[in-house]
PDB file of N, CA and C in Angstrom:
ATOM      1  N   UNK A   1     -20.003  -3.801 -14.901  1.00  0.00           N
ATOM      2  CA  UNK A   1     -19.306  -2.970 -13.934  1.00  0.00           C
ATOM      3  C   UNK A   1     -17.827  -2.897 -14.330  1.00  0.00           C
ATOM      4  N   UNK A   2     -17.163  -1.916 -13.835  1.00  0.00           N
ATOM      5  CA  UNK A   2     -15.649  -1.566 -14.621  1.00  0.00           C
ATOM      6  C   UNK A   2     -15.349  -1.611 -13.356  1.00  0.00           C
ATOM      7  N   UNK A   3     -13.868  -1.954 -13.455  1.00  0.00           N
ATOM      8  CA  UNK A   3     -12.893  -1.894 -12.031  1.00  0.00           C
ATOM      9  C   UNK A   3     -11.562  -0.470 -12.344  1.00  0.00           C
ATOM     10  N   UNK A   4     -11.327  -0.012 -11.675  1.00  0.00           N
ATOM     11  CA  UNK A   4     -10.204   0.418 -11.985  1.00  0.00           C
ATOM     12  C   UNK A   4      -8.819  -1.047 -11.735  1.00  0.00           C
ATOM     13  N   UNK A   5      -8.402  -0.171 -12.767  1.00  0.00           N
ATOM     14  CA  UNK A   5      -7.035  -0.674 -12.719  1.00  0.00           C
ATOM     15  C   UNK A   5      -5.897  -0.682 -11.531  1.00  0.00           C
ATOM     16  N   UNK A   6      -5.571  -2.172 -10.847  1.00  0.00           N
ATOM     17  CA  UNK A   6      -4.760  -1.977  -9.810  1.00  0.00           C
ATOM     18  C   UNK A   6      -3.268  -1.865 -10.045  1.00  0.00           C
ATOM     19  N   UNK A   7      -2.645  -1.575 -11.314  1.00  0.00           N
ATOM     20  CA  UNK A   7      -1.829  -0.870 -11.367  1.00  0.00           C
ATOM     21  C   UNK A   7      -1.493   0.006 -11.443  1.00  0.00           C
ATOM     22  N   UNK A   8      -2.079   1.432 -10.953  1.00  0.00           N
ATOM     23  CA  UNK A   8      -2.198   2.551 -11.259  1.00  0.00           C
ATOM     24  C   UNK A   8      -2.252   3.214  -9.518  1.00  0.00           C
ATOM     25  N   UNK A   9      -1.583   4.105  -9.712  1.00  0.00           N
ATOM     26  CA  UNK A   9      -1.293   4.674  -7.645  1.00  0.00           C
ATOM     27  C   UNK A   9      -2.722   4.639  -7.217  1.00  0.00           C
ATOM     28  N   UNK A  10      -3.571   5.469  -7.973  1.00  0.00           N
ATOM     29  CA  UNK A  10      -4.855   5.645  -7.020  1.00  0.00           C
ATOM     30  C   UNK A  10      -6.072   4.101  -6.897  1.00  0.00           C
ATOM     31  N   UNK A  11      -5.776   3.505  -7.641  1.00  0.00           N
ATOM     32  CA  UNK A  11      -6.724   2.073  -7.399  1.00  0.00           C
ATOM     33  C   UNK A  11      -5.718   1.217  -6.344  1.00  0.00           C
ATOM     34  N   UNK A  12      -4.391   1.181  -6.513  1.00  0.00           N
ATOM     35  CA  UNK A  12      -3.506   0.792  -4.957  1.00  0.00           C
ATOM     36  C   UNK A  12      -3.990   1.189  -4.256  1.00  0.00           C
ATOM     37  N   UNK A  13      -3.764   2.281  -3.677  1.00  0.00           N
ATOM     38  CA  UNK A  13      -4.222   2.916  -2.653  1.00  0.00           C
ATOM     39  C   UNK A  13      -5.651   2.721  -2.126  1.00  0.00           C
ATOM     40  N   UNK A  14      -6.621   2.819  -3.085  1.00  0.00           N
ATOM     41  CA  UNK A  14      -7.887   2.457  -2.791  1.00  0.00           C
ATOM     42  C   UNK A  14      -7.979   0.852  -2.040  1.00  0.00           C
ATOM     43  N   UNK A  15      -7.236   0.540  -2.591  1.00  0.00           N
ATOM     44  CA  UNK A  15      -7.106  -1.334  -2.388  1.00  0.00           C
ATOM     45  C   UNK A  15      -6.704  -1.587  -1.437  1.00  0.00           C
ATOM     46  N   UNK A  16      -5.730  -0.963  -0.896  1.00  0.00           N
ATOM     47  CA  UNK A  16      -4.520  -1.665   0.114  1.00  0.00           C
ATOM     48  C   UNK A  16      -4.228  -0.280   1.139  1.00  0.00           C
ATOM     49  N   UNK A  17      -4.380   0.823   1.416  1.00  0.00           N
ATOM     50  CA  UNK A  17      -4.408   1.719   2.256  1.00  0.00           C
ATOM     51  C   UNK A  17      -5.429   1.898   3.423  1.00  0.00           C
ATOM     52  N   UNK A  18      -5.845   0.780   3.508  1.00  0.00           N
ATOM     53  CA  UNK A  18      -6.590   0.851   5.000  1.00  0.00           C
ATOM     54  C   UNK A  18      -6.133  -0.604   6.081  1.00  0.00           C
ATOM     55  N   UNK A  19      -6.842  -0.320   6.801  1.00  0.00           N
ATOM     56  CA  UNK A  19      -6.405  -1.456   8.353  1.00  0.00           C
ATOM     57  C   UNK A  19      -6.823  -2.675   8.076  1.00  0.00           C
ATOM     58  N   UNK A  20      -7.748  -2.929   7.247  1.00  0.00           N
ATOM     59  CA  UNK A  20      -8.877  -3.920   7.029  1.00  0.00           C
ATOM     60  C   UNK A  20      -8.165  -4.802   5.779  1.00  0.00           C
ATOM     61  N   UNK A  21      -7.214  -3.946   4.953  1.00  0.00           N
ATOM     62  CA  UNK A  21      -6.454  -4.928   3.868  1.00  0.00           C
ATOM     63  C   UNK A  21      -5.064  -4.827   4.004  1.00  0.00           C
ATOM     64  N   UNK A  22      -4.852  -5.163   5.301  1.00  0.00           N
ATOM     65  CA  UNK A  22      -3.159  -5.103   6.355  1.00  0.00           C
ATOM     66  C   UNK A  22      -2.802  -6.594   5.308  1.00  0.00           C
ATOM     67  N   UNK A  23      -3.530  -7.409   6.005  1.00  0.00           N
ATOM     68  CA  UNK A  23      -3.524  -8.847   5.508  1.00  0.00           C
ATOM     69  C   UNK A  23      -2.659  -9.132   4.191  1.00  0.00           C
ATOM     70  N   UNK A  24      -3.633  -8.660   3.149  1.00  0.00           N
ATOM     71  CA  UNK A  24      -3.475  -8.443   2.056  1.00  0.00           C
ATOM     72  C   UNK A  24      -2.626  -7.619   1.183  1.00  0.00           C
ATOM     73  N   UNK A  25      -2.527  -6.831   1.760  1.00  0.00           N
ATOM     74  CA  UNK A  25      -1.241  -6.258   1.696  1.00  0.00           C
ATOM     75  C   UNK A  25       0.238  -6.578   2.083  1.00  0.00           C
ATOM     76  N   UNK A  26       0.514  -7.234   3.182  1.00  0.00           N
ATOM     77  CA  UNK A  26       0.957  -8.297   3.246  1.00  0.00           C
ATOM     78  C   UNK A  26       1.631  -9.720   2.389  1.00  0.00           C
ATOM     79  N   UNK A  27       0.639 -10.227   2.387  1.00  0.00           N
ATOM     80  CA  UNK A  27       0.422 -11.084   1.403  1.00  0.00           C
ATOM     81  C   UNK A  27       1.117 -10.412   0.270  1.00  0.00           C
ATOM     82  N   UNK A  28       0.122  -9.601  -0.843  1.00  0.00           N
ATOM     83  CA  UNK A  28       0.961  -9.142  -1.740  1.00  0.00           C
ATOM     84  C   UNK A  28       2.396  -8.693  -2.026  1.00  0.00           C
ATOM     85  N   UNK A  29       2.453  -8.556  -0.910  1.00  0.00           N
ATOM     86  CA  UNK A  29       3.893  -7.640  -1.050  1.00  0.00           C
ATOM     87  C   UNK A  29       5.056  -9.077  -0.442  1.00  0.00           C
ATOM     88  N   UNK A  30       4.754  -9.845   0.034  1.00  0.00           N
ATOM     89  CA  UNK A  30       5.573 -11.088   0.125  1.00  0.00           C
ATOM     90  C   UNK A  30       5.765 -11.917  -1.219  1.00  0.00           C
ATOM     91  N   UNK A  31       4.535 -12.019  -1.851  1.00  0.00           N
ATOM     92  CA  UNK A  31       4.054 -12.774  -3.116  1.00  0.00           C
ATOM     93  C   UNK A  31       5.023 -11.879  -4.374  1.00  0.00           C
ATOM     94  N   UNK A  32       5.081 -10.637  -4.368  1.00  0.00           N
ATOM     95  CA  UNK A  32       5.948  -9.465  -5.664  1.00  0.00           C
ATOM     96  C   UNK A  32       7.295  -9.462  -5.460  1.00  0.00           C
ATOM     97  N   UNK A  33       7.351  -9.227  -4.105  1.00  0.00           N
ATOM     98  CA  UNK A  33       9.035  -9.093  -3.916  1.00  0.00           C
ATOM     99  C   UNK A  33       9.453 -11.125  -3.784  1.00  0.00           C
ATOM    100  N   UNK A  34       9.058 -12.544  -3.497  1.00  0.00           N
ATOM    101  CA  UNK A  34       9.117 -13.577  -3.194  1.00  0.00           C
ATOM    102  C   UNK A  34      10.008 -13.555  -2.109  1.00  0.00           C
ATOM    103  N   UNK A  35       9.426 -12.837  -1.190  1.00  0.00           N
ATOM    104  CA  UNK A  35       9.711 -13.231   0.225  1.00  0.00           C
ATOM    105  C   UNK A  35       9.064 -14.711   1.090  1.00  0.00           C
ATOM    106  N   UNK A  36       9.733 -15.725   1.452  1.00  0.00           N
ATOM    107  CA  UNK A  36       9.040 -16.810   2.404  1.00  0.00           C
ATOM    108  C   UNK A  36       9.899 -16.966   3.660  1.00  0.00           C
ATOM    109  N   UNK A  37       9.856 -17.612   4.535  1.00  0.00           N
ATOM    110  CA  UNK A  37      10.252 -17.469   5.673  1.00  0.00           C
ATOM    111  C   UNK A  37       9.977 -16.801   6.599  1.00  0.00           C
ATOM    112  N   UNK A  38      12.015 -16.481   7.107  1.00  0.00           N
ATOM    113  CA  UNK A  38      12.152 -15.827   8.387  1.00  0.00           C
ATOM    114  C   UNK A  38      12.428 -14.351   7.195  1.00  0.00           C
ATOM    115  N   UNK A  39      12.203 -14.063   6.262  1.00  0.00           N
ATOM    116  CA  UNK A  39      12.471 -13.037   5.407  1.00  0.00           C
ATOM    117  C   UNK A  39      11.313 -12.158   4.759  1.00  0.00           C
ATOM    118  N   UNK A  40       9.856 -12.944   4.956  1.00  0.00           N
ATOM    119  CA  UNK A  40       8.950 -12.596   4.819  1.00  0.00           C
ATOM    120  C   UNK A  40       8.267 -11.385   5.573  1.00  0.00           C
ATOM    121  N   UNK A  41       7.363 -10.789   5.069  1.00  0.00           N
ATOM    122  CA  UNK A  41       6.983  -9.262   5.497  1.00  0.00           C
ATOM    123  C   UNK A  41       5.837  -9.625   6.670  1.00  0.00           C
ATOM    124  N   UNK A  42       5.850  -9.612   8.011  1.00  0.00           N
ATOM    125  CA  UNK A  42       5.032 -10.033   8.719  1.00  0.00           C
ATOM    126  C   UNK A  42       4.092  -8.939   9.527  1.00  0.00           C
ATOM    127  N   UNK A  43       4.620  -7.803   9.160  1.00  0.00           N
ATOM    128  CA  UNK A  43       3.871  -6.460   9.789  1.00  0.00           C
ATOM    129  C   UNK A  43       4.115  -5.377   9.006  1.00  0.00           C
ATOM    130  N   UNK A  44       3.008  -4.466   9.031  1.00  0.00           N
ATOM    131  CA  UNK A  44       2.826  -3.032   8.586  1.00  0.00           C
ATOM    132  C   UNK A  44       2.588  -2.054   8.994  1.00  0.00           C
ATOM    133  N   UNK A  45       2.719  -1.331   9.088  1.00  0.00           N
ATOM    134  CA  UNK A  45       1.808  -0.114   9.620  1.00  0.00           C
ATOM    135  C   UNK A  45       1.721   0.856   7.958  1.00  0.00           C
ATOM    136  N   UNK A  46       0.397   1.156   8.555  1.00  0.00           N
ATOM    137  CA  UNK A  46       0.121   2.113   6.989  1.00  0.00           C
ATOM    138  C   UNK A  46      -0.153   3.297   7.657  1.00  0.00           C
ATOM    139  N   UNK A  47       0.456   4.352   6.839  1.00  0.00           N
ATOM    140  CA  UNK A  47       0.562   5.313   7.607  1.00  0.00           C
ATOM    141  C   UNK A  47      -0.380   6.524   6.348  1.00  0.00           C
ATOM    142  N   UNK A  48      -0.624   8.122   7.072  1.00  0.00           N
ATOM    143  CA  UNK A  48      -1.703   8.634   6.709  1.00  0.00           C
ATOM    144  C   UNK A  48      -1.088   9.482   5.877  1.00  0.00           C
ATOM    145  N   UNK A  49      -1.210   9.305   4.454  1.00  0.00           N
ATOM    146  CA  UNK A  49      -0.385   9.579   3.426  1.00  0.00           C
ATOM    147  C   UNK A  49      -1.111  11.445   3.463  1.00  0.00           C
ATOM    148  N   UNK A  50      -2.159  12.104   3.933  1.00  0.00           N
ATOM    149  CA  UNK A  50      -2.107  13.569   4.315  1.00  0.00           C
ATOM    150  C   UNK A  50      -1.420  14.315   5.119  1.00  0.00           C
ATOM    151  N   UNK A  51      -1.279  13.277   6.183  1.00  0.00           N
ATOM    152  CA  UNK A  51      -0.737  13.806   7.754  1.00  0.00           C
ATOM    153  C   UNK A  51       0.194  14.627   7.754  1.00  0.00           C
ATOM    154  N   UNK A  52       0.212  15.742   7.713  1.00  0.00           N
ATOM    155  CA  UNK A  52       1.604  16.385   7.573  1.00  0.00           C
ATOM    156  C   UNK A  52       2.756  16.266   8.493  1.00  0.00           C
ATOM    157  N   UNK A  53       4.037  16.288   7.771  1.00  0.00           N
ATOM    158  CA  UNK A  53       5.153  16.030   8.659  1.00  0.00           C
ATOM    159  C   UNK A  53       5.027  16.545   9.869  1.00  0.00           C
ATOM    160  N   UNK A  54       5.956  15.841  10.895  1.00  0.00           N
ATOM    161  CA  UNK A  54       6.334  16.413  12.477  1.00  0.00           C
ATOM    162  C   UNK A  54       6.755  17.525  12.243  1.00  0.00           C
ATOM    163  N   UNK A  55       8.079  17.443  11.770  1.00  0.00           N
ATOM    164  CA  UNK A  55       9.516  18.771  10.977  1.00  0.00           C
ATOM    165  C   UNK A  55       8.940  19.363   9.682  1.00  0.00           C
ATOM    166  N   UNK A  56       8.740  20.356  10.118  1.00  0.00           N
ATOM    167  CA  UNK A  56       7.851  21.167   8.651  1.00  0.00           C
ATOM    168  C   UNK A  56       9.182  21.157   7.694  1.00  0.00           C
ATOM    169  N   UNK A  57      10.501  21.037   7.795  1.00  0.00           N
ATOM    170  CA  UNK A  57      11.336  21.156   6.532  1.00  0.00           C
ATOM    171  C   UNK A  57      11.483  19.962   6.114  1.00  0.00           C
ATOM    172  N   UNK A  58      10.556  18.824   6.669  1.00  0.00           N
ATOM    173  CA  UNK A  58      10.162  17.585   5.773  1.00  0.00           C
ATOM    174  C   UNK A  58       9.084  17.183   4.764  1.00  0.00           C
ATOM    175  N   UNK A  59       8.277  18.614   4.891  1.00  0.00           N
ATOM    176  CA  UNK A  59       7.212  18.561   3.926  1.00  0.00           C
ATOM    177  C   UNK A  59       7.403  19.609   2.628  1.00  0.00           C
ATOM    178  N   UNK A  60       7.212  18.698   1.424  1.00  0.00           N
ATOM    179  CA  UNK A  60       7.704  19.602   0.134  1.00  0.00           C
ATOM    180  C   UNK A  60       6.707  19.898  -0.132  1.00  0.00           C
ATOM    181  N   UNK A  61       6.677  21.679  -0.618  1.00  0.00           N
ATOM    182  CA  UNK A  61       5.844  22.417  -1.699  1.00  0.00           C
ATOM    183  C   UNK A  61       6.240  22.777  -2.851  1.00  0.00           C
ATOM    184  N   UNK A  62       5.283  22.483  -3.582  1.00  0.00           N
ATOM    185  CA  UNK A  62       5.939  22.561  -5.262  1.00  0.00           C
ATOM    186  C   UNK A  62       4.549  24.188  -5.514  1.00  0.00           C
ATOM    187  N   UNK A  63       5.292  25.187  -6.369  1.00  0.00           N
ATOM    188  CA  UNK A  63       4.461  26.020  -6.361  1.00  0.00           C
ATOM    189  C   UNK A  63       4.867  26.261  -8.084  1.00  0.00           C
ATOM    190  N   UNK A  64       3.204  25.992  -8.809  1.00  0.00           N
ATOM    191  CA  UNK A  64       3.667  25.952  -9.915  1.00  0.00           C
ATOM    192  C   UNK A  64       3.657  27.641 -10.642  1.00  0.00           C
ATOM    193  N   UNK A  65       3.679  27.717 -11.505  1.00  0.00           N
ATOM    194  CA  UNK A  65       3.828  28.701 -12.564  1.00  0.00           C
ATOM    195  C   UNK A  65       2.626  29.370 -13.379  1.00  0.00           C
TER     196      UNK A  65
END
């Protein structure tokens, strides 16, 4: 069996973009940046990387050629 690669945006995302790998995500991201303590990352919210903006002049269109 092959894994994708978790350095690469779309195997992140696969990995760590849901509710269920808050934890872990977490974790990781305390463990990369070496956060411990009162400095450590203790909450997330992951948010819905489709959802389109509130303010439509916050959402970019690229229109190619």
């Amino acid at each position: 069996m092959q894994f994708a690669d978790p350095r690469t945006a779309f195997a992140f995302t696969l990995l760590f973009s849901n509710e269920n790998a808050k934890e872990a995500l977490i974790s990781f991201l305390n463990a990369v940046l070496g956060l411990e303590g009162v400095h450590a990352i203790a909450a997330a919210n992951i948010l819905n990387r489709y959802e389109t903006p509130k303010i439509s002049t916050f959402k970019h269109s690229f229109k190619l050629k």
